[in-house]
Protein backbone atom coordinates (compact mmCIF):
# COMPACT_ATOMS: atom_id res chain seq x y z
CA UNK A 1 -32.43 20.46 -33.08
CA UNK A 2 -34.46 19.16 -30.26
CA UNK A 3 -32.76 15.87 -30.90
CA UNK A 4 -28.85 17.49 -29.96
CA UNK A 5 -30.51 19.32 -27.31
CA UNK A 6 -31.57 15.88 -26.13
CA UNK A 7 -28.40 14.38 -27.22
CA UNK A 8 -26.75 16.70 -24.77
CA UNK A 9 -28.62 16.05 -22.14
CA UNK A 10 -28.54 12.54 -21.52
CA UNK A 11 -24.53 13.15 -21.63
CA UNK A 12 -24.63 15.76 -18.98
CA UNK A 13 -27.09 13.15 -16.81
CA UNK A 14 -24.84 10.85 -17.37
CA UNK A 15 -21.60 12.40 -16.45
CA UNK A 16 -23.95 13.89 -13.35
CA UNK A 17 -24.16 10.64 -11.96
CA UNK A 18 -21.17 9.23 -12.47
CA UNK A 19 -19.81 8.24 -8.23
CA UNK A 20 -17.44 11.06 -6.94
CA UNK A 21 -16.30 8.93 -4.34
CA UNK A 22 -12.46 9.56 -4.49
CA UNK A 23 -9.56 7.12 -5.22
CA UNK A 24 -6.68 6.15 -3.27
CA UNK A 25 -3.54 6.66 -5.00
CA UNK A 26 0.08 5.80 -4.72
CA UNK A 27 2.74 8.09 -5.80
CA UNK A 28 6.67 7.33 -5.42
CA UNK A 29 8.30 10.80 -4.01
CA UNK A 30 11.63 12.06 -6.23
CA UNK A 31 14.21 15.06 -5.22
CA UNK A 32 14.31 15.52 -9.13
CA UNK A 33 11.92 17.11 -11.01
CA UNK A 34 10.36 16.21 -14.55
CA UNK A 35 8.58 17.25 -17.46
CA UNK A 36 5.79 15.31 -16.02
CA UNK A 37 6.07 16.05 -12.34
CA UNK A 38 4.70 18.15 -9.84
CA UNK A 39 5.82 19.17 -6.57
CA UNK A 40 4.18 18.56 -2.86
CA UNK A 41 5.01 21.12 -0.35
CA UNK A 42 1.79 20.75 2.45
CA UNK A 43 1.61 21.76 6.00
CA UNK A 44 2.07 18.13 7.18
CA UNK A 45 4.55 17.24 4.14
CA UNK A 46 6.89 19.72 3.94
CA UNK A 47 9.04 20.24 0.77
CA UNK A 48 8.17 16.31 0.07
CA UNK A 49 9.46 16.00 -3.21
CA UNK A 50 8.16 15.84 -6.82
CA UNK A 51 5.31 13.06 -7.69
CA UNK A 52 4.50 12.30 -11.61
CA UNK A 53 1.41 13.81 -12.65
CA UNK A 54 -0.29 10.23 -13.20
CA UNK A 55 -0.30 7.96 -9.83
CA UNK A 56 1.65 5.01 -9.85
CA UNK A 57 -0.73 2.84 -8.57
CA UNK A 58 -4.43 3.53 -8.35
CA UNK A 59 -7.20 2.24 -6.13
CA UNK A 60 -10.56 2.84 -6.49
CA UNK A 61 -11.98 -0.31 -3.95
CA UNK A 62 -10.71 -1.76 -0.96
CA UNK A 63 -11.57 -4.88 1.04
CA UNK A 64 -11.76 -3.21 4.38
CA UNK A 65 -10.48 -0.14 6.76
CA UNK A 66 -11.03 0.14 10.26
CA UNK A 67 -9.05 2.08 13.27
CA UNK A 68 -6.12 0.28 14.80
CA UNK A 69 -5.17 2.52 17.90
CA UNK A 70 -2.18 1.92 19.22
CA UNK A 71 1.96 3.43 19.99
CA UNK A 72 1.88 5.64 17.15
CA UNK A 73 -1.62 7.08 17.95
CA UNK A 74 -4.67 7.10 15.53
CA UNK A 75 -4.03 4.68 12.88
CA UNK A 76 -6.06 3.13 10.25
CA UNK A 77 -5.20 -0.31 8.77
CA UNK A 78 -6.61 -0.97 5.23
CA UNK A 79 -6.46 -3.89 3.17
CA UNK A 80 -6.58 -3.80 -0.46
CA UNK A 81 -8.45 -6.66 -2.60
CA UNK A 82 -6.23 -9.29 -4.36
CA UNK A 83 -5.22 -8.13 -7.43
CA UNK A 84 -4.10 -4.34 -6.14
CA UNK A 85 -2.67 -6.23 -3.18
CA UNK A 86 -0.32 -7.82 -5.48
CA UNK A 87 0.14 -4.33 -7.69
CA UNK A 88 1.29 -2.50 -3.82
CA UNK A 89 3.86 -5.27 -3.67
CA UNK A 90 5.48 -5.02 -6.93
CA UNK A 91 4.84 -0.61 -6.19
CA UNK A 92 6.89 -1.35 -2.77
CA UNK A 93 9.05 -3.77 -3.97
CA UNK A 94 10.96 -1.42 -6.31
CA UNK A 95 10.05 1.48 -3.77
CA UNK A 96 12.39 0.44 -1.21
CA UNK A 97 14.22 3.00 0.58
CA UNK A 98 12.28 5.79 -1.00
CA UNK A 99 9.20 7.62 0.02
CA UNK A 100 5.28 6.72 -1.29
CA UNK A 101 2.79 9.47 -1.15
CA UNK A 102 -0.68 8.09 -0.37
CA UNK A 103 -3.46 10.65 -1.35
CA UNK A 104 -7.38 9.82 -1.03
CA UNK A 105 -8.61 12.46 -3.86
CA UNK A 106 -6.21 15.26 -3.64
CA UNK A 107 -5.53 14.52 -0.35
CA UNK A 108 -2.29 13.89 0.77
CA UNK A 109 -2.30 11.35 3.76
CA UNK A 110 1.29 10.08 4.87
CA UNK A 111 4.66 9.87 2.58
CA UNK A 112 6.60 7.25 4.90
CA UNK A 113 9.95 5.67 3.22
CA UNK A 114 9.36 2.23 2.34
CA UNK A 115 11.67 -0.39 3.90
CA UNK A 116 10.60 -2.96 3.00
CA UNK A 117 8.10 -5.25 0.07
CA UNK A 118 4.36 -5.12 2.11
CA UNK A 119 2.96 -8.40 1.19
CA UNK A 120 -0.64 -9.16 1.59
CA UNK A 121 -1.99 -5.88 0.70
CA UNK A 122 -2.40 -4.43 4.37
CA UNK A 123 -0.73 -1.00 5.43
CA UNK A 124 -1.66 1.39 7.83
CA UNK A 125 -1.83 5.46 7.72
CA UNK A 126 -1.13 7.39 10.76
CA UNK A 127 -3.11 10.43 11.94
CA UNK A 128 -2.28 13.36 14.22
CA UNK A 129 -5.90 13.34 15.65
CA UNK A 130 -8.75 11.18 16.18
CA UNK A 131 -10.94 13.60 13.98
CA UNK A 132 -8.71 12.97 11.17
CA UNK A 133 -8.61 9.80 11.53
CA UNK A 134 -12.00 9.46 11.54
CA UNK A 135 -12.62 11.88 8.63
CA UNK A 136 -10.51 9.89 6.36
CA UNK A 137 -12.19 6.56 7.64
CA UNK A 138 -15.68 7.53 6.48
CA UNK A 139 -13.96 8.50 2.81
CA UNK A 140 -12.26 5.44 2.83
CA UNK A 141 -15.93 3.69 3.50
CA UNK A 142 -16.86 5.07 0.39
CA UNK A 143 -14.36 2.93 -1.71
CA UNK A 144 -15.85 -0.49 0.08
CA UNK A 145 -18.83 -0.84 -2.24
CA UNK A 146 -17.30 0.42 -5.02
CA UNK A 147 -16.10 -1.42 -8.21
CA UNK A 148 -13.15 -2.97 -9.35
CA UNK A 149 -10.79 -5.21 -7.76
């Protein structure tokens, strides 16, 4: 007995300190819904559109983030490491002329319509406010260290 008991708790420690920090994820918007879809209405992203359950491209480090003020307001400009930079071509590439949900966690960030393949694995997400901006910078600091990539 006291060995499942002990069992047990190394597992729980072990899923206890497993990183929370949360992953930036890709998801290409639809009008049509599926078995496997589910459907974004937010305050910022009205009546978006359906995403599929699973994202279609997954992030869990970057290279860097930083604020890039300018035009549009409070921006952030990330860049992705090599290998996802390549993966968020191919994702826009066939992603032209539709929209791409970006979520950090369950999130929702920005949905803009690709128009084009982003090459180089650098992208920027737009912000109504510097607080927000700023709020989603210091999550996105969390994904600098992490693994992967």
């Amino acid at each position: 007995m006291r060995k499942v008991i002990y069992i047990g708790f190394l597992l729980l420690a072990a899923s206890c300190s497993k990183s929370t920090n949360p992953t930036l994820a890709f998801y290409v918007v639809s009008d049509q819904q599926s078995a496997n879809s589910r459907f974004i209405d937010t305050q910022d992203l009205p009546k978006l559109g359906y995403i599929s359950r699973k994202p279609d491209l997954e992030i869990k480090s970057i290279k860097e983030v930083y604020p890039q003020n300018g035009d549009r307001g409070f921006t952030l400009a990330v860049a992705l490491k090599t290998e996802d930079a390549k993966q968020f071509a191919a994702l826009t590439e066939r992603s032209i002329d539709k929209r791409l949900l970006v979520m950090l966690g369950d999130s929702p960030l920005s949905a803009p319509t690709v128009r084009s393949t982003i090459e180089g694995g650098r992208f920027g997400i737009d912000f109504h406010t510097q607080a927000e901006q700023t709020k989603t910078e210091q999550e996105l600091k969390k994904l600098l260290d992490a693994g992967g990539g």
